[in-house]
Every structure is written in structure tokens, then in C-alpha cells.
Protein backbone atom coordinates (compact mmCIF):
# COMPACT_ATOMS: atom_id res chain seq x y z
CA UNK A 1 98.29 3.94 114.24
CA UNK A 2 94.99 2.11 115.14
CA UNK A 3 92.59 1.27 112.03
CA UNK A 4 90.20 3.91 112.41
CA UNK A 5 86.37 3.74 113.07
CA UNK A 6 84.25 3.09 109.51
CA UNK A 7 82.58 5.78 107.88
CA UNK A 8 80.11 3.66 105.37
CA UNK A 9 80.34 0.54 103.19
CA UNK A 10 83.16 0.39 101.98
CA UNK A 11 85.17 1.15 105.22
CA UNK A 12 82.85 -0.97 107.03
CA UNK A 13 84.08 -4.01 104.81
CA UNK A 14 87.72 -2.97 104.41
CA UNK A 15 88.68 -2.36 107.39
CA UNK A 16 87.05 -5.63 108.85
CA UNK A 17 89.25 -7.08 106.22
CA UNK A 18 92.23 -5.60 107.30
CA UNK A 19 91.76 -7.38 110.81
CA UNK A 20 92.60 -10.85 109.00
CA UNK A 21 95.18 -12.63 106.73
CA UNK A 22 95.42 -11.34 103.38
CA UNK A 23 92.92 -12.87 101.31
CA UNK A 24 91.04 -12.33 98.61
CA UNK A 25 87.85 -10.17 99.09
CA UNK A 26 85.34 -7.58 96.78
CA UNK A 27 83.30 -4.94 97.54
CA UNK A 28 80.25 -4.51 95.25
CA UNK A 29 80.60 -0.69 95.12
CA UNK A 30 83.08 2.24 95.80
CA UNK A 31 80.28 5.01 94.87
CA UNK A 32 78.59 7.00 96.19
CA UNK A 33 75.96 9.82 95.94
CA UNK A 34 78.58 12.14 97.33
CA UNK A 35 81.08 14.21 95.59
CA UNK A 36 84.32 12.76 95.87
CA UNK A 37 86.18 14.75 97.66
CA UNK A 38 83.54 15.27 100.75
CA UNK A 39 82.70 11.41 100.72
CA UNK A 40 83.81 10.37 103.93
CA UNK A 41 83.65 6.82 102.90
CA UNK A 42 85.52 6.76 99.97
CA UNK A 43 88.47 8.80 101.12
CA UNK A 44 88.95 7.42 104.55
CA UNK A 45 89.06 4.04 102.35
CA UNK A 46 91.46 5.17 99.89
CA UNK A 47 93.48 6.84 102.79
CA UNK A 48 93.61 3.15 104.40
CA UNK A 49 94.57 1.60 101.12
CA UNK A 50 97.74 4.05 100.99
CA UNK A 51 98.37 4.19 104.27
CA UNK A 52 99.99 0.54 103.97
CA UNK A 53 102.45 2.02 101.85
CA UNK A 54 103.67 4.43 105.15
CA UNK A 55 103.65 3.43 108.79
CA UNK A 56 100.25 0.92 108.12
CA UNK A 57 98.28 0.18 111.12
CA UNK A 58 98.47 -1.77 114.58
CA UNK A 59 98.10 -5.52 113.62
CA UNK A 60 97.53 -5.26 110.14
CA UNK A 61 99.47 -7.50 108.23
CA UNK A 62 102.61 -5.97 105.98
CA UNK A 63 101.45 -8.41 103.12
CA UNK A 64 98.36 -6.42 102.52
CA UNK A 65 100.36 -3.72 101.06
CA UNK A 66 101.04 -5.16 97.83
CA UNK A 67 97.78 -7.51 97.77
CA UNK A 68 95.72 -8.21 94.31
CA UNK A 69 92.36 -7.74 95.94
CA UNK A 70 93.31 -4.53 98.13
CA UNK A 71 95.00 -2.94 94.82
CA UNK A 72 92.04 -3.89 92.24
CA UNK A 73 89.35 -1.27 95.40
CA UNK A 74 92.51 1.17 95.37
CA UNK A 75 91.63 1.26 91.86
CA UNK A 76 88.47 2.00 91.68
CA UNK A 77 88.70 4.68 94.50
CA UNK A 78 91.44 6.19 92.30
CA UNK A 79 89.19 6.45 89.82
CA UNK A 80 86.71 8.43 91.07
CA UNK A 81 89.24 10.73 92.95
CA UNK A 82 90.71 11.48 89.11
CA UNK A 83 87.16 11.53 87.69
CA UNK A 84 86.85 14.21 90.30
CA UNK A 85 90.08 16.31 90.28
CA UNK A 86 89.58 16.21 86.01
CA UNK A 87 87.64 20.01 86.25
CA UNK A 88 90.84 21.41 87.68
CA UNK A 89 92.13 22.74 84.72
CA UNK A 90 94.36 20.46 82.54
CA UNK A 91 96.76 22.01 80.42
CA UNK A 92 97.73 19.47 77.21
CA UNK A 93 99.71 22.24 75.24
CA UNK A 94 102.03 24.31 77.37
CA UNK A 95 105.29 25.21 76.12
CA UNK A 96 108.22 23.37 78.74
CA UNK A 97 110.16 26.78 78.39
CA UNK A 98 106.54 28.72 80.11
CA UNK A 99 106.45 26.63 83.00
CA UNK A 100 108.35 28.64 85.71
CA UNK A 101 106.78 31.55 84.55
CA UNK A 102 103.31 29.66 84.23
CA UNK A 103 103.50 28.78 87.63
CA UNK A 104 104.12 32.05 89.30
CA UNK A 105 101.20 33.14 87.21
CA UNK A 106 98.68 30.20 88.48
CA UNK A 107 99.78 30.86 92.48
CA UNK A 108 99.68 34.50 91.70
CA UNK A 109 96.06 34.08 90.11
CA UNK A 110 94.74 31.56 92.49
CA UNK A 111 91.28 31.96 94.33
CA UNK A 112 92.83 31.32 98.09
CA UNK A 113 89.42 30.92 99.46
CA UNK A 114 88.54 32.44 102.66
CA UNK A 115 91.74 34.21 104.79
CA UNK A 116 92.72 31.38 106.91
CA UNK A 117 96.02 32.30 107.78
CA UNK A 118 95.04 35.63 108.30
CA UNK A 119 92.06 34.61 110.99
CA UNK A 120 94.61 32.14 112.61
CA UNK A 121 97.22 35.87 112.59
CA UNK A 122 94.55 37.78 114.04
CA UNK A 123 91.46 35.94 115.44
CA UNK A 124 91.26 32.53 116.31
CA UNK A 125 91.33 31.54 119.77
CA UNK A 126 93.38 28.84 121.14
CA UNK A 127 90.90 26.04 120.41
CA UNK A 128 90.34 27.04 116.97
CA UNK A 129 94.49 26.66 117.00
CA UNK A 130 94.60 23.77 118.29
CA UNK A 131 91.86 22.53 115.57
CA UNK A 132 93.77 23.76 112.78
CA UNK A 133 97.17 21.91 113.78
CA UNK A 134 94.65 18.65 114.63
CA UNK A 135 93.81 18.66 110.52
CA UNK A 136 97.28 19.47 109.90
CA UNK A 137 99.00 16.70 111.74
CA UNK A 138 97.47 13.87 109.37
CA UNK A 139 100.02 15.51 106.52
CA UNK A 140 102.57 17.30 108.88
CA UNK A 141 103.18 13.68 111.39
CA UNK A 142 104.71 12.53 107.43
CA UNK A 143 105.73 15.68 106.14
CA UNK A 144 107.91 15.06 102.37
CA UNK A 145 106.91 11.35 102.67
CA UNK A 146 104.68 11.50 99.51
CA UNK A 147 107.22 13.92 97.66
CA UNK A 148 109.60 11.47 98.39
CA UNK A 149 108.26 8.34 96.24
CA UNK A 150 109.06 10.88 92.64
CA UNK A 151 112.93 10.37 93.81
CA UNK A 152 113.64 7.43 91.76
CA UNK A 153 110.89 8.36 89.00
CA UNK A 154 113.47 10.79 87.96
CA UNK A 155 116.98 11.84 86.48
CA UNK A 156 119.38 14.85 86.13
CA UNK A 157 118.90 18.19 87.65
CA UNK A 158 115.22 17.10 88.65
CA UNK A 159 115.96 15.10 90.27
CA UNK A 160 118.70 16.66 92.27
CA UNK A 161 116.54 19.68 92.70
CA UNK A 162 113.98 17.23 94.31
CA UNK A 163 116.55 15.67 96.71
CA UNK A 164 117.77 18.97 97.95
CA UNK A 165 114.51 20.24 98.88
CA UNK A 166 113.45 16.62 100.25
CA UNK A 167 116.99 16.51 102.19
CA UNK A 168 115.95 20.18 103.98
CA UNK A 169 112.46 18.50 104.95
CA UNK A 170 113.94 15.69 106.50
CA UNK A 171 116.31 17.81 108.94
CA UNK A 172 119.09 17.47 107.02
CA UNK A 173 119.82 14.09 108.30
CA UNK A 174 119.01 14.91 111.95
CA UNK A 175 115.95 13.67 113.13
CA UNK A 176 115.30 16.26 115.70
CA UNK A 177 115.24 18.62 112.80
CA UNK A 178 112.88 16.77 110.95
CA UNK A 179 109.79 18.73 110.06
CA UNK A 180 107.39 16.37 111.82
CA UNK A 181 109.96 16.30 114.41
CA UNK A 182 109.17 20.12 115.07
CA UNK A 183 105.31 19.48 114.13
CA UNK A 184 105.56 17.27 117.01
CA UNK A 185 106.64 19.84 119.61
CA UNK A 186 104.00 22.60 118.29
CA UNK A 187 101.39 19.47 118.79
CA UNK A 188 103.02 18.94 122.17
CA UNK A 189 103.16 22.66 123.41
CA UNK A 190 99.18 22.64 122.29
CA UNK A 191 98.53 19.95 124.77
CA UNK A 192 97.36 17.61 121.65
CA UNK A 193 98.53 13.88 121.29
CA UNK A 194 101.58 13.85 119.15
CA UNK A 195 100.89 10.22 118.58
CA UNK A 196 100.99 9.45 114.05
CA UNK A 197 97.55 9.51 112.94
CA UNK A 198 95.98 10.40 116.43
CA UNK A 199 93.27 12.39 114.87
CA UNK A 200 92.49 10.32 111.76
CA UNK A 201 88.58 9.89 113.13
CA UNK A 202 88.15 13.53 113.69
CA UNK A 203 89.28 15.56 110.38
CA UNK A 204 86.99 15.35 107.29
CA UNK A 205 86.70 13.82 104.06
CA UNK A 206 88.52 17.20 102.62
CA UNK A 207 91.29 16.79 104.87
CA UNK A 208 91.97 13.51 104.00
CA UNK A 209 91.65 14.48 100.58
CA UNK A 210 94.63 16.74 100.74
CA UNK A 211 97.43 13.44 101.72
CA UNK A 212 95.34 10.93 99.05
CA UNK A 213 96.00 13.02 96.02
CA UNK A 214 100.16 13.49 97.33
CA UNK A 215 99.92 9.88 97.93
CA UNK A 216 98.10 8.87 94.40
CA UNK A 217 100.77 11.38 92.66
CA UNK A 218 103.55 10.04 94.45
CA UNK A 219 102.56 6.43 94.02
CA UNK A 220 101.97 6.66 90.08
CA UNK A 221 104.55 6.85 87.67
CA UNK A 222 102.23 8.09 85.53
CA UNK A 223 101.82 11.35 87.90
CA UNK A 224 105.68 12.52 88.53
CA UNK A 225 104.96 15.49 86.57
CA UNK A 226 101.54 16.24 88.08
CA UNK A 227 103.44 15.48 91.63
CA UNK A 228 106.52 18.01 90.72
CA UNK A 229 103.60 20.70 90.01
CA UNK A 230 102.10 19.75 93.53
CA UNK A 231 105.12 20.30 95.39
CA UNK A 232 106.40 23.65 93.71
CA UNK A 233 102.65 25.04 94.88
CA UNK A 234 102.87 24.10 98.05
CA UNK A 235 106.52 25.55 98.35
CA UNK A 236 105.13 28.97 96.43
CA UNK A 237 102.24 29.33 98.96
CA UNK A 238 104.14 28.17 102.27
CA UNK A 239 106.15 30.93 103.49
CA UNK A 240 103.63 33.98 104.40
CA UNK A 241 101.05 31.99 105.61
CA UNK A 242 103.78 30.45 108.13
CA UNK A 243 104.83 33.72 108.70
CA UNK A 244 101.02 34.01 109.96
CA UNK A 245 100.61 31.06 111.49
CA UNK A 246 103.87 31.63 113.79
CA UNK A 247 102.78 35.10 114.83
CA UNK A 248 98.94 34.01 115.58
CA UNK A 249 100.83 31.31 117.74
CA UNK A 250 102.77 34.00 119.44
CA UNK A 251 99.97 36.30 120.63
CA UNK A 252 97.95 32.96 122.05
CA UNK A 253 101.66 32.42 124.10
CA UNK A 254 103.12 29.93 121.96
CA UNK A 255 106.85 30.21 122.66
CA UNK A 256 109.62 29.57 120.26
CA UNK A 257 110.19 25.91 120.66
CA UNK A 258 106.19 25.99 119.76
CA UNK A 259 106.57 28.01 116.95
CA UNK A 260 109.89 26.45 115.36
CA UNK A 261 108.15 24.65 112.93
CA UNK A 262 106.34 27.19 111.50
CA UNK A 263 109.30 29.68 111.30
CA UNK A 264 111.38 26.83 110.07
CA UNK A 265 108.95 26.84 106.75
CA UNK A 266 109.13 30.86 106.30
CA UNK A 267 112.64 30.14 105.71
CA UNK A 268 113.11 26.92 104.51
CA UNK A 269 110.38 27.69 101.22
CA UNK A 270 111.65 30.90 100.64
CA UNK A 271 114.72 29.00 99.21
CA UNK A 272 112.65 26.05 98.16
CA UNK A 273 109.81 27.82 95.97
CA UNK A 274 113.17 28.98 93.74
CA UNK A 275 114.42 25.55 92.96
CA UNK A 276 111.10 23.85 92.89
CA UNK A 277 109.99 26.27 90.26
CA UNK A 278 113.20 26.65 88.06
CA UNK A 279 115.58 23.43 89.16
CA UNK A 280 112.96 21.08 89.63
CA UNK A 281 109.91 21.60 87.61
CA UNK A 282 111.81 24.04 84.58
CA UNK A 283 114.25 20.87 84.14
CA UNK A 284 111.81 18.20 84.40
CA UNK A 285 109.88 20.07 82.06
CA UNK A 286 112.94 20.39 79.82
CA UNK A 287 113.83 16.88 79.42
CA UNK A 288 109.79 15.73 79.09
CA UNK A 289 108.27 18.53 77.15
CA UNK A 290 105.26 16.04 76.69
CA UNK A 291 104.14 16.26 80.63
CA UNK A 292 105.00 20.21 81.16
CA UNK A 293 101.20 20.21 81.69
CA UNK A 294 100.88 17.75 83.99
CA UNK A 295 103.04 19.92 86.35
CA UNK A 296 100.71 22.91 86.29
CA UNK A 297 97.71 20.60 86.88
CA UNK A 298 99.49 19.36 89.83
CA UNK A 299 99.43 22.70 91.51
CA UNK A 300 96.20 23.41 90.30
CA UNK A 301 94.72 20.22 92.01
CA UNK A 302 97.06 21.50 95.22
CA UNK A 303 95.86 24.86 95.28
CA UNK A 304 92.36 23.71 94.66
CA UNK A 305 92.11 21.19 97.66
CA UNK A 306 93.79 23.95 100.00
CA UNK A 307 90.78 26.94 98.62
CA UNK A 308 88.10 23.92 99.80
CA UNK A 309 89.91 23.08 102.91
CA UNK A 310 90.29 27.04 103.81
CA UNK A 311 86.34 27.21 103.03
CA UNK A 312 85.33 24.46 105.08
CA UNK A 313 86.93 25.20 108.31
CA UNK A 314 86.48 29.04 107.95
CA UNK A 315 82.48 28.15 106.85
CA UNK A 316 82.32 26.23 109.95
CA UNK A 317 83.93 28.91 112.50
CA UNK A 318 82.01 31.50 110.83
CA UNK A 319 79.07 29.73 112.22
CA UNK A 320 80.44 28.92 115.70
CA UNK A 321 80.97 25.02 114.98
CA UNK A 322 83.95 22.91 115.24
CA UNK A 323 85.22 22.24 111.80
CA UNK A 324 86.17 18.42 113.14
CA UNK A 325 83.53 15.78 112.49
CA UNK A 326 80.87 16.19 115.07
CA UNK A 327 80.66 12.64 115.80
CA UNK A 328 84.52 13.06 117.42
CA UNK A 329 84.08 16.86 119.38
CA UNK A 330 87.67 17.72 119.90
CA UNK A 331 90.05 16.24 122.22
CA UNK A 332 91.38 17.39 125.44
CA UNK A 333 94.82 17.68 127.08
CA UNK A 334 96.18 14.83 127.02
């Protein structure tokens, strides 16, 4: 992937930075007047930051990943990502026996924001698709990466729980069945570039948003409960709005090869939400009774981000405007 273009101070400096030899550097500020989550600045720079610890960027070098000066702004941006995420409900004193059944009761309760999958199902045109799967790809292109780094943050059933649903998102050890294998071919049969990270200047500070808090949950110790939480949402809320994704992809002529990856995930997460919620999470919360709430904050803060992702691209079609950046307009066939 290419270091993307800078989107204020803070990029501006950083990734300038990240052209040279590691070596020390500060940047006066990582604030800004914005809200965290739509500050473009301070999530493409926190994006940057973790994106060392995945594929990193063309000609950046490896030794940044792990450098004093690069982790000391990672903290700061942290910081005011958490400061952010802290009205999501938190949940101190929740019984570890209540958390399966407290999670079914958060997705089941959960403000979805405007009908996304249902306007993809129904409405959306081809280029409104092909937008959609544009924001997606910047998660989908890594799909279970972030999920991944809990693996050795835990023991026992967990742990095994988390390996069998990581083992199922990684194609079962063949990399054409990879999920971001089969992203790839819906990206491909959309005439979008398949290329990792392709789209990085186009999608917004909220989309971005959505892969820094997997990335700062994955990359914390601190977080494994608050990441186990994240992941059992995301497997509760995946299947039907596949299910609507792969049909909307049908009636604009998307054939099955294009719509593999979405049927994979009606069936895959059917099995998964089951031992995400009662394998992986019920166990976890079992053997640390002290961080059962830090697993339902963790799908709080996931079904949060996806309600303000929903009502930004569905505010933005609703008034006839590309839901990209407008300083990118939307590729092209490639």
C-alpha cells in the first residue's frame, strides 16, 4: 500500500516522517476541534500508526513499527479515540454467568441506524454498490487480522473458541478460501481495484474508525475482553444483512463467484455467533469474572461505530451525494 495523501497536521508531519529512517520526532498536538471519530486527521494518523503492525506501506521502513517516538503519538491518538468511545455504555458490574444472555439482549436492543442492508436489498444502484464494498474493502482486504492478535492473550476454551472461528475466516487453511480472498473477487466482478488499501484516500474518518478500534482492541492486552465482545457483535449482526447484501448483488447481475463472499458469511456466522457468544465470550467470562464487562462494551463500541457508519452513507445517498470524500469522487473501472 502507498502512504496515503495527508488530511491535516498531524498526517502532514507523520507521514513525511515515515518517508525517512526511523528517528526520533514530536508533534506538538494530536487534537483537534473535531469529534474523534469524524476527525479525518486523527484517524487516518492512528490508522498509519497501526497499519505498521499489518502489511505497512511501500518504502516505509519495518523498524518504525516498534519505534519510541511513533508509539509515544499512537498514544496520544489512543487517547482521545478511548476518551471518545467512553459514552458507549460501560458495564463495571455484570455477572460472568449474564453475559451470553446479555449479549443477545444488547444486539437485540441495538439502534441499527438507518436500513442499510435493506437499501443495498432493494434500492441502491450499482454505483452506490460499488461505494459500499469501496468502504468495506479497508476491513474486508484483512478480514480476522485484528481478531487474530487476542490468540495468544488467551487460554482454555476461549481461546479455542477464538481459533475455530479465526481458522473458518482464514479459509480453513486454503487461501483461495480466505475471506479477503472472496472479498477480492466481489471487488473484482465490481470492476474496483482489488489492490490492499486501494481506497484508503477515499473512505472517511468513520470508516477508518471502524479497523482503529479492532486494531487498538486487538493490540492491547488490556482490551482482550473488550475485543472478544467486538467480535461476538459482529458475528451476531453478520448473517441477515449478508443475506441482503448477496441478494441486492444478485438483482444488479452479480453472479455467484461475485456473491460468494457474502453467502459465505450467511453461513459461516450462523455457526460463529453460537460459539462466539457461549464458547468464546461465556468462557472467557468464566475464568475472568473481573472483565465480563469489558466484553459487552466491546460490542457496544462495535455496534455503535456500525449505527454511525449506516447514518453517514445512508445521510449522504439520501441527499444524492457520494458518501466517499469529495476530494477523491469515486473511481472507475479499472
Amino acid at each position: 500500500m502507498k502512504l496515503p495523501m495527508p488530511r491535516g497536521p498531524i498526517t502532514d508531519q507523520l507521514l513525511f516522517e515515515l518517508r525517512a529512517a526511523p528517528h526520533p520526532f514530536t508533534i506538538k498536538s494530536a487534537h483537534s476541534a473535531d469529534s474523534a471519530i469524524g476527525d479525518e486527521d486523527l484517524q487516518l494518523a492512528l490508522f498509519a500508526c497501526y497499519e505498521l503492525h499489518y502489511q505497512s506501506f511501500d518504502g516505509v521502513d519495518d523498524e518504525w513499527e516498534w519505534y519510541l517516538s511513533l508509539l509515544a503519538l499512537r498514544e496520544k491518538l489512543e487517547e482521545r479515540l478511548a476518551q471518545k468511545l467512553a459514552p458507549v455504555p460501560l458495564r463495571p458490574h455484570v455477572s460472568a454467568a449474564s453475559v451470553p444472555q446479555e449479549l443477545k439482549q444488547l444486539v437485540a436492543t441495538a439502534d441499527s441506524g438507518p436500513p442499510l442492508s435493506g437499501f443495498l436489498h432493494k434500492t441502491a444502484s450499482l454505483e452506490q454498490f460499488r461505494e459500499f464494498v469501496m468502504h468495506r474493502s479497508i476491513y474486508h482486504l484483512k478480514e480476522a487480522d485484528p481478531h487474530t492478535w487476542g490468540i495468544p492473550r488467551l487460554y482454555g476454551p476461549a481461546k479455542a473458541a477464538l481459533v475455530e472461528i479465526q481458522a473458518d475466516e482464514y479459509g480453513g487453511g486454503r487461501a483461495e478460501r480466505m475471506h479477503s480472498e472472496l472479498f477480492r473477487t466481489t471487488m473484482c466482478a465490481l470492476e474496483l481495484d482489488d489492490s490492499y488499501g486501494a481506497y484508503l484516500d477515499q473512505v472517511p474518518a468513520v470508516t477508518l474508525a471502524i479497523s482503529n478500534v479492532m486494531s487498538m482492541f486487538g493490540l492491547h492486552r488490556r482490551y482482550r475482553g473488550a475485543l472478544l465482545g467486538h467480535l461476538a457483535a459482529f458475528e451476531m449482526t453478520s448473517s441477515l444483512p449478508n443475506f441482503k447484501y448477496s441478494e441486492g448483488l444478485r438483482r444488479l447481475g452479480g453472479g455467484a463467484r461475485a456473491r460468494r463472499f457474502y453467502d459465505e458469511h450467511v453461513q459461516a456466522d450462523a455457526v460463529h455467533e453460537q460459539i462466539a457468544v457461549h464458547d468464546m465470550c461465556g468462557s472467557f467470562a468464566d475464568a475472568h469474572p473481573n472483565l465480563a464487562g469489558d466484553i459487552l462494551y466491546g460490542a457496544d463500541c462495535a455496534l455503535t461505530l456500525d449505527r454511525m457508519f449506516a447514518e453517514h452513507v445512508m445521510n449522504c445517498w439520501t441527499k444524492g451525494v457520494t458518501s466517499l470524500r469529495e476530494e477523491y469522487p469515486e473511481a472507475g473501472p479499472r
